[in-house]
N, C-alpha and C. Protein backbone atom coordinates (compact mmCIF):
# COMPACT_ATOMS: atom_id res chain seq x y z
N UNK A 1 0.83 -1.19 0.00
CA UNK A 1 0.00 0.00 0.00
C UNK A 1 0.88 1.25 0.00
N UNK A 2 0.51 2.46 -1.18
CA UNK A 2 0.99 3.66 -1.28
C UNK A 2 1.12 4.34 0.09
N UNK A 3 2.06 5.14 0.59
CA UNK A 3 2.80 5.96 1.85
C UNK A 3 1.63 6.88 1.78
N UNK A 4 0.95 7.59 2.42
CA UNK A 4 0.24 9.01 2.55
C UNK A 4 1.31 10.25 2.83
N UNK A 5 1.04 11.03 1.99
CA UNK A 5 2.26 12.16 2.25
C UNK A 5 1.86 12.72 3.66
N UNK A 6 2.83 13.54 4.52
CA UNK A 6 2.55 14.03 5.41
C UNK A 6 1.69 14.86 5.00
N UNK A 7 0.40 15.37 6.15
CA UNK A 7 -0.09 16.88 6.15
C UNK A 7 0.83 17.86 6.11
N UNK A 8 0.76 18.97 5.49
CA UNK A 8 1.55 20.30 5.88
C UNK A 8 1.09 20.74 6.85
N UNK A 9 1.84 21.35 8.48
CA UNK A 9 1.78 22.14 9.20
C UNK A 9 1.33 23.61 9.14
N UNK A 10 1.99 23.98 8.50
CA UNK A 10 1.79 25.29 8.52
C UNK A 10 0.38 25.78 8.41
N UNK A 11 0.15 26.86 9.45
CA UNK A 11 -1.47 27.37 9.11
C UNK A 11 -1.89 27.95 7.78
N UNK A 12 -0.85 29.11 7.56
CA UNK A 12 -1.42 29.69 5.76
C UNK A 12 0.46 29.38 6.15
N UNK A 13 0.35 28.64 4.45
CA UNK A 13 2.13 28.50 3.44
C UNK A 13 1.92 29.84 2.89
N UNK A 14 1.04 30.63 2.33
CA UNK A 14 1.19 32.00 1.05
C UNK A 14 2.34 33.09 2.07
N UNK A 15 1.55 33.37 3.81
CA UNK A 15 2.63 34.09 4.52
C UNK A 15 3.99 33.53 5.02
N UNK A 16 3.73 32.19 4.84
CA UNK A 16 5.35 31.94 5.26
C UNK A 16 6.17 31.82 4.15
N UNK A 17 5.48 31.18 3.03
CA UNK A 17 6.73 32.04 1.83
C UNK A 17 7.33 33.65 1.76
N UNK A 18 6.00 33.98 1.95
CA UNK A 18 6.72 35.30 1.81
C UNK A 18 7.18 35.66 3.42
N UNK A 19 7.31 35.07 4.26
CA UNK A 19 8.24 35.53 5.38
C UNK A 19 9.60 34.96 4.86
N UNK A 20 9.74 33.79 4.61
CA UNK A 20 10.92 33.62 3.74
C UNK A 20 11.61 34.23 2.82
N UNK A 21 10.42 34.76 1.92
CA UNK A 21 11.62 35.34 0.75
C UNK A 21 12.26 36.64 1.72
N UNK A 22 11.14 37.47 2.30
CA UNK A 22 11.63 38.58 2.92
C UNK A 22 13.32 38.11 3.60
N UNK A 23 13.29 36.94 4.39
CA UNK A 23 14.74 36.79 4.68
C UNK A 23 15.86 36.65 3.81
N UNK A 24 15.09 35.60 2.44
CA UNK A 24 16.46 36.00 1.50
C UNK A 24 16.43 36.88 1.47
N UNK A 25 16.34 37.90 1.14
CA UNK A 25 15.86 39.34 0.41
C UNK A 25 17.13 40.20 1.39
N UNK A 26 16.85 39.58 2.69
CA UNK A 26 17.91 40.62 3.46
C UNK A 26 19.13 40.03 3.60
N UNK A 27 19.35 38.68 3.09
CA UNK A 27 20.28 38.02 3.39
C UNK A 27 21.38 38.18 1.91
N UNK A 28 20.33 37.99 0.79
CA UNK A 28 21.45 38.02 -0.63
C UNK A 28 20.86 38.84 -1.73
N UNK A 29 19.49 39.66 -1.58
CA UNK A 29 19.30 40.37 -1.89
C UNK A 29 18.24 39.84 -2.88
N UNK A 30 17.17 40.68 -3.74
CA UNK A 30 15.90 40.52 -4.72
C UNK A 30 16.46 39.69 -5.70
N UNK A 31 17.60 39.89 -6.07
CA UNK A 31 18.04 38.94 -7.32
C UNK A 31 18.30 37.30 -6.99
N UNK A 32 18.40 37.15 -5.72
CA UNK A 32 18.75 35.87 -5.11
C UNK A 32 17.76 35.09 -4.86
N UNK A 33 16.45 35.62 -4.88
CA UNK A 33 14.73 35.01 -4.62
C UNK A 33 14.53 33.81 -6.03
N UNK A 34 14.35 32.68 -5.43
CA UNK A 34 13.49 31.98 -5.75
C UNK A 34 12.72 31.13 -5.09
N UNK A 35 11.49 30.58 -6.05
CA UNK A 35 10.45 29.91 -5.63
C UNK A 35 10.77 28.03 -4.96
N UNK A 36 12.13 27.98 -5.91
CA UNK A 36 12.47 26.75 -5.55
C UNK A 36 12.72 26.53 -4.39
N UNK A 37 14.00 27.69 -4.31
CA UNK A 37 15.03 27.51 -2.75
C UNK A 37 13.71 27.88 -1.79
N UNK A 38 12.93 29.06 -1.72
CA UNK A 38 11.81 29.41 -0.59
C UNK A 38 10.83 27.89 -0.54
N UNK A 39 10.34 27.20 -1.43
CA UNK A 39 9.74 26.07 -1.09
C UNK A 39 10.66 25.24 -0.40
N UNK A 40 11.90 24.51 -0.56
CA UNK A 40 12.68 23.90 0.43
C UNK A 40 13.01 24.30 1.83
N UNK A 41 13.32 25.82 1.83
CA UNK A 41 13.37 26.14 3.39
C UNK A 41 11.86 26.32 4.13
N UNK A 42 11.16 26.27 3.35
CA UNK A 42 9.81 25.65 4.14
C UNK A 42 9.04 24.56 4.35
N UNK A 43 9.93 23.59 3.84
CA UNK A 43 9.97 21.80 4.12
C UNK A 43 8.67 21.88 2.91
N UNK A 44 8.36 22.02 1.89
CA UNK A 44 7.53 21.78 1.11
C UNK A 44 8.05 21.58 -0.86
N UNK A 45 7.26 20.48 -1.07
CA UNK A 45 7.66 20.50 -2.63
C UNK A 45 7.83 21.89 -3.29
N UNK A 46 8.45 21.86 -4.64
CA UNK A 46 8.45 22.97 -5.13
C UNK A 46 7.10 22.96 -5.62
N UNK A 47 6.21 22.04 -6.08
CA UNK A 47 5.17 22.47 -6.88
C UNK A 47 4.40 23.37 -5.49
N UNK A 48 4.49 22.85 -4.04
CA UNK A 48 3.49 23.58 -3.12
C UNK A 48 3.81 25.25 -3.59
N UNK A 49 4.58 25.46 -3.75
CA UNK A 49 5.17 27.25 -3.54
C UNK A 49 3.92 27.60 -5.01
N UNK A 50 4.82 26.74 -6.44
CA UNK A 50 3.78 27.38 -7.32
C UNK A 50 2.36 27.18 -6.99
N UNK A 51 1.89 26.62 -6.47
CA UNK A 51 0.29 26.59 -6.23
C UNK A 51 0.03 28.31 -5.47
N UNK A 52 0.73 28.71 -4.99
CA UNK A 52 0.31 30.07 -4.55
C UNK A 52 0.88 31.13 -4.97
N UNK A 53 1.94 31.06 -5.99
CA UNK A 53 2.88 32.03 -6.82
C UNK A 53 3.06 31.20 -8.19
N UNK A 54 2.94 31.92 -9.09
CA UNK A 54 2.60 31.34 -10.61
C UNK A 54 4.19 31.40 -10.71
N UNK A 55 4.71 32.67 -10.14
CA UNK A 55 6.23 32.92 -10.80
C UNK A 55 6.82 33.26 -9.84
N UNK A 56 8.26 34.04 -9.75
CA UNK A 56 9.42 35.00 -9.18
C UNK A 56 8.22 36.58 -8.69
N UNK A 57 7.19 36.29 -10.42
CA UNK A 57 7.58 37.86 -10.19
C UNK A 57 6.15 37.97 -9.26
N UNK A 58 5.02 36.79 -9.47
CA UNK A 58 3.95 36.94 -8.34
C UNK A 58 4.37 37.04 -7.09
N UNK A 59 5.20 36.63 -6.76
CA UNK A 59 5.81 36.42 -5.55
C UNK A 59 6.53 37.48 -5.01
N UNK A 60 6.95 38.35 -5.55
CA UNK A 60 7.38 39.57 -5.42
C UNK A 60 6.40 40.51 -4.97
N UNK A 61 5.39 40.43 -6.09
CA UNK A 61 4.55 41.34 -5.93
C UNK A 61 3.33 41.54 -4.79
N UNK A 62 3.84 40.19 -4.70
CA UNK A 62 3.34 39.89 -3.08
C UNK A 62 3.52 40.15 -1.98
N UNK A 63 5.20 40.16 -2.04
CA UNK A 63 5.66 40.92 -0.95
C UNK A 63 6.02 42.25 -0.85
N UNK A 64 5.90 42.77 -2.16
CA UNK A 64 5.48 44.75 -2.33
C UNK A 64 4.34 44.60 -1.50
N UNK A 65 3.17 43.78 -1.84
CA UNK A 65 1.96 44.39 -1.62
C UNK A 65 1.88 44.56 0.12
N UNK A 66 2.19 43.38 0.35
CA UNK A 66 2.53 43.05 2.21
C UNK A 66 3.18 44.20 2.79
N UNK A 67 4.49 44.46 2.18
CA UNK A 67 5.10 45.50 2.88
C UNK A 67 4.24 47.32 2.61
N UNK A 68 3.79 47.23 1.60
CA UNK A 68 3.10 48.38 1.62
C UNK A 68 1.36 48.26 2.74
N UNK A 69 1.29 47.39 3.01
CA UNK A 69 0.00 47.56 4.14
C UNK A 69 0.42 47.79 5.19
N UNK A 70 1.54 47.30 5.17
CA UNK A 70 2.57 47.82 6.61
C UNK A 70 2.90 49.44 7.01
N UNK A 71 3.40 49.27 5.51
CA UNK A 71 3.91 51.14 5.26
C UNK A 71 2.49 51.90 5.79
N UNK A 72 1.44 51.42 5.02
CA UNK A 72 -0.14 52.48 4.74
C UNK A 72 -0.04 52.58 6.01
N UNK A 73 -0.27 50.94 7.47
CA UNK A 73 -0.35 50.81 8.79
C UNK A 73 0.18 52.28 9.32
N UNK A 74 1.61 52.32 9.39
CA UNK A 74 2.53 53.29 9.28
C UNK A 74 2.65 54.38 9.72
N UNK A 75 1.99 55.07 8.14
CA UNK A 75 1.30 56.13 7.59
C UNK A 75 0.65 56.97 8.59
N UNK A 76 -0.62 56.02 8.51
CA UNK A 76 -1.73 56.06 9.78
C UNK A 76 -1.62 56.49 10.41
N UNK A 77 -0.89 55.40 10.98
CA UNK A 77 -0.59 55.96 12.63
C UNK A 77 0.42 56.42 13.07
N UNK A 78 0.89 57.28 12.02
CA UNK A 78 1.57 58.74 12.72
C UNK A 78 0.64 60.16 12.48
N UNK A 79 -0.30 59.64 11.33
CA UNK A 79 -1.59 60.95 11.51
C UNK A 79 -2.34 61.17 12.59
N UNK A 80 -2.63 59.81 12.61
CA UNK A 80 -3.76 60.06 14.12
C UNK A 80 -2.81 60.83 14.89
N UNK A 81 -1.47 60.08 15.78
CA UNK A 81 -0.90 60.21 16.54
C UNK A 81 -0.77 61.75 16.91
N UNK A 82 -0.15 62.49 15.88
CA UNK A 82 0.19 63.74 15.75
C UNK A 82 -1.31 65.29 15.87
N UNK A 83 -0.19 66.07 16.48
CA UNK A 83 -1.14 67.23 16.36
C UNK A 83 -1.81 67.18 15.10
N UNK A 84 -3.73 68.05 15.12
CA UNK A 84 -4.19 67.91 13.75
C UNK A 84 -3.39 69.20 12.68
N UNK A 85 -2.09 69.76 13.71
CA UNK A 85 -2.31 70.64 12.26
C UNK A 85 -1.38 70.22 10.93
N UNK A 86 -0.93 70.49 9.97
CA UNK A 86 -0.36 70.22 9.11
C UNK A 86 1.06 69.76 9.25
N UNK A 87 1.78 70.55 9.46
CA UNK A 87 2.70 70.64 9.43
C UNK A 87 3.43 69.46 10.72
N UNK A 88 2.63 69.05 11.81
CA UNK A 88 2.67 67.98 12.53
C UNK A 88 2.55 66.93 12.10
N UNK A 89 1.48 66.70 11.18
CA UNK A 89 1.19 65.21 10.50
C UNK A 89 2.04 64.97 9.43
N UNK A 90 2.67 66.45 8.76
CA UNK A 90 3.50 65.91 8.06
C UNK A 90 4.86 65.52 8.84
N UNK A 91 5.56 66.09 9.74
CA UNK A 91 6.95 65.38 10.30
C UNK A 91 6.81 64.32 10.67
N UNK A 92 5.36 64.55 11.52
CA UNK A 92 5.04 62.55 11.54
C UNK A 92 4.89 61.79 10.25
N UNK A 93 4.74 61.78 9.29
CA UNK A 93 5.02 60.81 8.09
C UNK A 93 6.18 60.81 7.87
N UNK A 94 7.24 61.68 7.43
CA UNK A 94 8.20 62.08 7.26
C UNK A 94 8.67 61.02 7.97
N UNK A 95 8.67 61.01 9.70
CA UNK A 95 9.70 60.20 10.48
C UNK A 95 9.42 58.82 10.30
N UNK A 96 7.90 58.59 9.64
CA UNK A 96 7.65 57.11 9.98
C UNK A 96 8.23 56.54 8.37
N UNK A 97 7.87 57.41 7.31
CA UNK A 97 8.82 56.84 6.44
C UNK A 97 10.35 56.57 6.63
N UNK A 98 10.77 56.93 7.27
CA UNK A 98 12.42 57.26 6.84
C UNK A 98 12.62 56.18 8.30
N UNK A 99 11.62 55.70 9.20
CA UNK A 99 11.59 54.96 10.25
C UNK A 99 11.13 53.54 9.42
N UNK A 100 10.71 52.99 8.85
CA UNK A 100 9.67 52.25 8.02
C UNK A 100 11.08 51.77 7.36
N UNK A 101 12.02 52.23 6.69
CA UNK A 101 12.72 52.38 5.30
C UNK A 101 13.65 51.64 6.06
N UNK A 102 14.56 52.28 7.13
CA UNK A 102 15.63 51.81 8.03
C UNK A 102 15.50 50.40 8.42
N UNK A 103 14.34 50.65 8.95
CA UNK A 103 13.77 48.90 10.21
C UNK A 103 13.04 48.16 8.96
N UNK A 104 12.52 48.19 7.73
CA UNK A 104 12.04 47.54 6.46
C UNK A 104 12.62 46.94 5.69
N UNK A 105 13.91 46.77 5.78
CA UNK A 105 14.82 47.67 4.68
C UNK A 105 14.54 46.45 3.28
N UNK A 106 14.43 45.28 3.59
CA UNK A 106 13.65 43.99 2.85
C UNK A 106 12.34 44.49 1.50
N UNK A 107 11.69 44.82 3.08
CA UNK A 107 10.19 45.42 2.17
C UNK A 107 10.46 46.41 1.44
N UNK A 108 11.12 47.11 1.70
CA UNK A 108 11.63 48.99 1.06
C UNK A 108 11.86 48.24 -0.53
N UNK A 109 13.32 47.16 -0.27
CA UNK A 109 13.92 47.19 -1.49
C UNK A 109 13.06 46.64 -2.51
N UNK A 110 11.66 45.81 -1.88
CA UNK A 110 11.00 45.14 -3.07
C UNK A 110 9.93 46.42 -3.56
N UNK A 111 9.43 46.87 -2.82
CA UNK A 111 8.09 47.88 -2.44
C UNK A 111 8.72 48.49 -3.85
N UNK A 112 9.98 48.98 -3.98
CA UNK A 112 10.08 49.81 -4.80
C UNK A 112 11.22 49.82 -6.20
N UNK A 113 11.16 48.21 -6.11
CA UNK A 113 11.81 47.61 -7.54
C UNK A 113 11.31 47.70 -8.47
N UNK A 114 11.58 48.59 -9.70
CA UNK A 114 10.44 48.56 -10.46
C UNK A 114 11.34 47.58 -11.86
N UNK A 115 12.49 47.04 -11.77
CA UNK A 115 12.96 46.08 -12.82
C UNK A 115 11.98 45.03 -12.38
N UNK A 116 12.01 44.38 -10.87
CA UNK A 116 10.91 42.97 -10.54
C UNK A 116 9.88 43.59 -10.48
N UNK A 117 9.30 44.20 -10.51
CA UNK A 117 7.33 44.55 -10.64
C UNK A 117 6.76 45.04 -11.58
N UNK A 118 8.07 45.82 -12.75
CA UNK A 118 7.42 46.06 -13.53
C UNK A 118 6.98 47.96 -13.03
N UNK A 119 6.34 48.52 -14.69
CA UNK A 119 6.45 50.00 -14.13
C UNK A 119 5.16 50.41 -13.21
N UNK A 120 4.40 49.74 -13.07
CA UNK A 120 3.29 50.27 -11.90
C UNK A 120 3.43 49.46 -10.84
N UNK A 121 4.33 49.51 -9.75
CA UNK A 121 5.09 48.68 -8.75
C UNK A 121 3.38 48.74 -7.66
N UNK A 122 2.49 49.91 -7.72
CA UNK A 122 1.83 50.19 -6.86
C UNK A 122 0.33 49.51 -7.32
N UNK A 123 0.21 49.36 -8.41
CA UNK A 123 -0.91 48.90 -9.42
C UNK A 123 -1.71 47.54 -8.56
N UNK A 124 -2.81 46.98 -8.80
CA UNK A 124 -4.42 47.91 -9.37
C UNK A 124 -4.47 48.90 -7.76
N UNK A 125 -5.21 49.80 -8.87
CA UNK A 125 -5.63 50.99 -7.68
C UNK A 125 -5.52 51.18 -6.13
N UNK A 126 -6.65 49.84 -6.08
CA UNK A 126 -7.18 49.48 -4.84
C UNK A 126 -5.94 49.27 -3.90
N UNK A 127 -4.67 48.03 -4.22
CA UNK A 127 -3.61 47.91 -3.89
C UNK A 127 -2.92 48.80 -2.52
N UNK A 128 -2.52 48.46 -1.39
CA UNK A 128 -1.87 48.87 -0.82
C UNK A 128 -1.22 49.99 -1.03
N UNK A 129 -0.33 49.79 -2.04
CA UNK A 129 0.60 50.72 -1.92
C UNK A 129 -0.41 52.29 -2.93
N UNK A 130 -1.40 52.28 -3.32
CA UNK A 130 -2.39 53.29 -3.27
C UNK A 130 -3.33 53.54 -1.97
N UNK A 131 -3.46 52.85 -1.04
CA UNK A 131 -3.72 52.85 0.19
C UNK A 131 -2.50 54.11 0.87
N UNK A 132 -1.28 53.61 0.85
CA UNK A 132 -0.46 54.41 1.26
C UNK A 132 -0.40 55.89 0.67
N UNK A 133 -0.29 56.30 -0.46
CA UNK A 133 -0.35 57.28 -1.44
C UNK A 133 -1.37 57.74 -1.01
N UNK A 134 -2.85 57.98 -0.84
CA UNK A 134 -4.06 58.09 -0.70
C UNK A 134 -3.87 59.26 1.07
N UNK A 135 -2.99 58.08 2.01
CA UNK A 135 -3.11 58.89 3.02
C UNK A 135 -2.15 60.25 2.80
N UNK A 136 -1.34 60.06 2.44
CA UNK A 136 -0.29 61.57 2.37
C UNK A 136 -1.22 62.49 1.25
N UNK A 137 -2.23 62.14 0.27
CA UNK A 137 -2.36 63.32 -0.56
C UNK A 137 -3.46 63.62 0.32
N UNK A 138 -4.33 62.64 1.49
CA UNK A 138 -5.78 63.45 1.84
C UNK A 138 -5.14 64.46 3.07
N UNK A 139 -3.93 63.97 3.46
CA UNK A 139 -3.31 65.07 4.07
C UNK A 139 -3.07 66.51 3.71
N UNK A 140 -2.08 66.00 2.66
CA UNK A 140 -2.26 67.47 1.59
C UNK A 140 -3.48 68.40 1.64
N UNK A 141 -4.38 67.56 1.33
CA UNK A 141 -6.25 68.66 0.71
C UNK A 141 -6.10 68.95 2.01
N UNK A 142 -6.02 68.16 3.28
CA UNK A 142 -7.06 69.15 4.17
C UNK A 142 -5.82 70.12 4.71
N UNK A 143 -4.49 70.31 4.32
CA UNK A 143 -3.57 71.19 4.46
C UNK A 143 -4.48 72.41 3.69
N UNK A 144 -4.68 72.21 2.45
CA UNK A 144 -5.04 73.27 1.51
C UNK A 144 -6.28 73.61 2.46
N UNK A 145 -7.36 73.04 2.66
CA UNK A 145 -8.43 73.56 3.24
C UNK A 145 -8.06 74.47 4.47
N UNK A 146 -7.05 74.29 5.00
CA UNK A 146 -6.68 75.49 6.26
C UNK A 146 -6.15 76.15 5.96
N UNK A 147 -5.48 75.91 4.52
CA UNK A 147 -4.75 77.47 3.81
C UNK A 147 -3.36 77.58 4.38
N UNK A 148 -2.48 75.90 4.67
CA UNK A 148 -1.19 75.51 5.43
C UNK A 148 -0.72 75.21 3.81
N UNK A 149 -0.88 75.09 2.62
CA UNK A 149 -0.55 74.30 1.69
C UNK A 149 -0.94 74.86 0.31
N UNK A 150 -0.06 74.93 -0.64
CA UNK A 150 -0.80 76.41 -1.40
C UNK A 150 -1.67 75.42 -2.46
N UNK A 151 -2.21 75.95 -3.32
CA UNK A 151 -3.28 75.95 -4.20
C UNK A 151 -2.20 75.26 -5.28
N UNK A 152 -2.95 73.85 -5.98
CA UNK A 152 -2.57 73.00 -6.76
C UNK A 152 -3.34 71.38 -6.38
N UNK A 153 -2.76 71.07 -7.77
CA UNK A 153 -3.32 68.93 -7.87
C UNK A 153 -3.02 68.69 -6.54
N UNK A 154 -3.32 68.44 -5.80
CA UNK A 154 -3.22 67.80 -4.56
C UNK A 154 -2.06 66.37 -4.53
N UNK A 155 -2.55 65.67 -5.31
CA UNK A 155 -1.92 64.08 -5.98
C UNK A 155 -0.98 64.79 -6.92
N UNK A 156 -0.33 65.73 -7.67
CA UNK A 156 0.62 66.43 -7.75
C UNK A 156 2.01 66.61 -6.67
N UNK A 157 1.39 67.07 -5.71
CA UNK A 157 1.92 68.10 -4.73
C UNK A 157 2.33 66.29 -3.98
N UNK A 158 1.45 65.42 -3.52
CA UNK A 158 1.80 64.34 -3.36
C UNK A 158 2.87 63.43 -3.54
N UNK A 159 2.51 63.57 -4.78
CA UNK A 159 3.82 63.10 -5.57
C UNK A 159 5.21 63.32 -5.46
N UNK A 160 5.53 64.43 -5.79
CA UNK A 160 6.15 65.32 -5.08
C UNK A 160 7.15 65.03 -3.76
N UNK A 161 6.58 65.07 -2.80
CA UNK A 161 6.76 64.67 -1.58
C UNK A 161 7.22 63.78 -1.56
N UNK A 162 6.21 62.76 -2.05
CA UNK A 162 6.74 61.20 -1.73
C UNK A 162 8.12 60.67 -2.39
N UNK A 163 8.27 61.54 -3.87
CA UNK A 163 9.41 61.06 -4.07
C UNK A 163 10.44 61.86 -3.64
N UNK A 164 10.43 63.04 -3.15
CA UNK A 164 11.13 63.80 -2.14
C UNK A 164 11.80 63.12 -1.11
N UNK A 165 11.03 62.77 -0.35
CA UNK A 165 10.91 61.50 0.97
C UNK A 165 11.40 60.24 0.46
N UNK A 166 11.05 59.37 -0.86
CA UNK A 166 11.60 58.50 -1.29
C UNK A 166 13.39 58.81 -1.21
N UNK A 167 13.99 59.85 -1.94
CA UNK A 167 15.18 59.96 -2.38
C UNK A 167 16.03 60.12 -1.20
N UNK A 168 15.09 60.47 -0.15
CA UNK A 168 16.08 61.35 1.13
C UNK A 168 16.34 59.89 2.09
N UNK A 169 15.01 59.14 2.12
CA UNK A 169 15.63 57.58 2.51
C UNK A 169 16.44 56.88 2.40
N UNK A 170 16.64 57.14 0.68
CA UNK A 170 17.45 56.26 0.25
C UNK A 170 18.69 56.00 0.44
N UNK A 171 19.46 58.06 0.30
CA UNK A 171 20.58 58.21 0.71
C UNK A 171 20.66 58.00 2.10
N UNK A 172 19.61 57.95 3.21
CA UNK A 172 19.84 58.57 3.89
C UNK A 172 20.72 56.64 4.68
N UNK A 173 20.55 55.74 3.98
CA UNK A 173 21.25 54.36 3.91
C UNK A 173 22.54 54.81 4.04
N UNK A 174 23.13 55.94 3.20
CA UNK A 174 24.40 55.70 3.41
C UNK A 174 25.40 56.72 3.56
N UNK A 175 24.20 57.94 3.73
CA UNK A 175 24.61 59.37 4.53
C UNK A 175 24.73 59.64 5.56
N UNK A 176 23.50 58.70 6.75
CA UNK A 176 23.10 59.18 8.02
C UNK A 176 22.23 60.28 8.00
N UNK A 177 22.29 61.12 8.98
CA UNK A 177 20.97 61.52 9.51
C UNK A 177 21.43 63.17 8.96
N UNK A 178 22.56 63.20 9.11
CA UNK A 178 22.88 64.96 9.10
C UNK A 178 22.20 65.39 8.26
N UNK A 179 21.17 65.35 7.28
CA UNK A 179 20.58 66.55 6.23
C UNK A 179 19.37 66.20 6.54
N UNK A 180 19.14 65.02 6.92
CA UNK A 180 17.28 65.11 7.04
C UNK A 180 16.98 66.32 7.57
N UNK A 181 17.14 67.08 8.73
CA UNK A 181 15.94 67.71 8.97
C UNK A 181 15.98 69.38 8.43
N UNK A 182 17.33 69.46 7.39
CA UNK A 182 17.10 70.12 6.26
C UNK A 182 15.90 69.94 5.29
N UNK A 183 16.35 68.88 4.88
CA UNK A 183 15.10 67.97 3.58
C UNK A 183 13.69 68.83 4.07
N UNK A 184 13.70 68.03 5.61
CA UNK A 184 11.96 68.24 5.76
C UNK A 184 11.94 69.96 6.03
N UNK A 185 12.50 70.51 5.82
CA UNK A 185 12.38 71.89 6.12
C UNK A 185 12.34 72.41 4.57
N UNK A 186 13.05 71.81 3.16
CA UNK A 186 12.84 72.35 2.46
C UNK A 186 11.43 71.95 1.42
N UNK A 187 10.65 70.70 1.99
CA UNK A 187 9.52 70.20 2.04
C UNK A 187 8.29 71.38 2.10
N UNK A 188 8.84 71.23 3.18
CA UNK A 188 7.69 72.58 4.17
C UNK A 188 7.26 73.52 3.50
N UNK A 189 8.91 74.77 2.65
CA UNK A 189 9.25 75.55 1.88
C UNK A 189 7.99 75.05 0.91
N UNK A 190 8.50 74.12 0.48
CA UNK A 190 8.25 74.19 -0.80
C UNK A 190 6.34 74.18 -0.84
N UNK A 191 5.79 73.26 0.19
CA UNK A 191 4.59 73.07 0.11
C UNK A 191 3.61 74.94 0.36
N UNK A 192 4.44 75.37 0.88
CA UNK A 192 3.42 76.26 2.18
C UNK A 192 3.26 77.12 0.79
N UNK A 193 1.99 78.15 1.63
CA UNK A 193 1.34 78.86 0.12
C UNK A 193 2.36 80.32 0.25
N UNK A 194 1.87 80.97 -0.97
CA UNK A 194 3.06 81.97 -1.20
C UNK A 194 2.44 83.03 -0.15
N UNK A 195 3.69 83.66 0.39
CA UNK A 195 3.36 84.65 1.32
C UNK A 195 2.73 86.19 0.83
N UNK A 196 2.37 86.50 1.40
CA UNK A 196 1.11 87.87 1.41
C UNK A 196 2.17 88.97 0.70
């Protein structure tokens, strides 16, 4: 009589792959991810992995999407946290990005690969990482509504920022801290409406 394969343990395999790749990821980096090696260090055939990742690159985009609900998490809750006025909620994003980026640094590098995801890293809409985007521009409007934030696209002015904040992270890997709180000062500049 045929052996019965073991049951798999694991409660959901979809998050422990991707807790795995996240460790390659910090260990040898996005180019070093595969579906094969992540199904073996999780005691499972390779076909188990493809049953929940078609490819490299589903699997990726999986763990953009993960790490950006984290980021949106984030986001959040440095708005609430912070005074309601503007310029508070923004240093609080500010710190939680560039806090997010440091202690992430896994999620950061996939979140925002756009050779593995392809050019809409943030895509369909709904997606997380438009979750995230969504909170910094409704920040923006209600800046403009108090007249903290001058007159323009809102998701413009967004934009903006974020890749502002994107670039200042990035270096900030291998600058340190000395210019950030330049950056966010020339942020500020740049957002606030023109003077009287």
């Amino acid at each position: 009589m045929a052996r019965k394969r073991r049951a798999y343990h694991h409660g959901n395999l979809r998050a422990v792959l991707i807790e795995i790749g996240l460790k390659i990821i910090e260990e040898k980096g996005v180019r070093a991810l595969t579906l094969r090696e992540i199904g073996s260090l999780a005691g499972v055939s390779r076909m188990a992995a493809y049953r929940h990742f078609a490819n490299k690159h589903d699997l990726v985009c999986a763990i953009a999407e993960a790490g950006f609900h984290e980021f949106a998490d984030a986001l959040a809750a440095a708005t609430h946290s912070a005074p309601p006025d503007f310029g508070s909620r923004m240093s609080a994003m500010f710190a939680a990005y560039l806090k997010f980026a440091r202690e992430h640094r896994a999620y950061y590098d996939v979140m925002f690969d756009v050779e593995e995801l392809g050019d809409e890293p943030q895509a369909p809409h709904d997606s997380e990482g438009a979750r995230a985007f969504a909170i910094l521009a409704d920040t923006i409007r209600e800046g403009q509504k108090r007249g903290d934030v001058r007159t323009g696209d809102p998701d413009a002015l967004a934009r903006f920022v974020w890749s502002t904040v994107h670039g200042i992270s990035t270096l900030h890997f291998d600058q340190g801290d000395g210019f950030v709180p330049l950056s966010e000062e020339l942020i500020r500049e740049a957002l606030a409406p023109p003077k009287a």
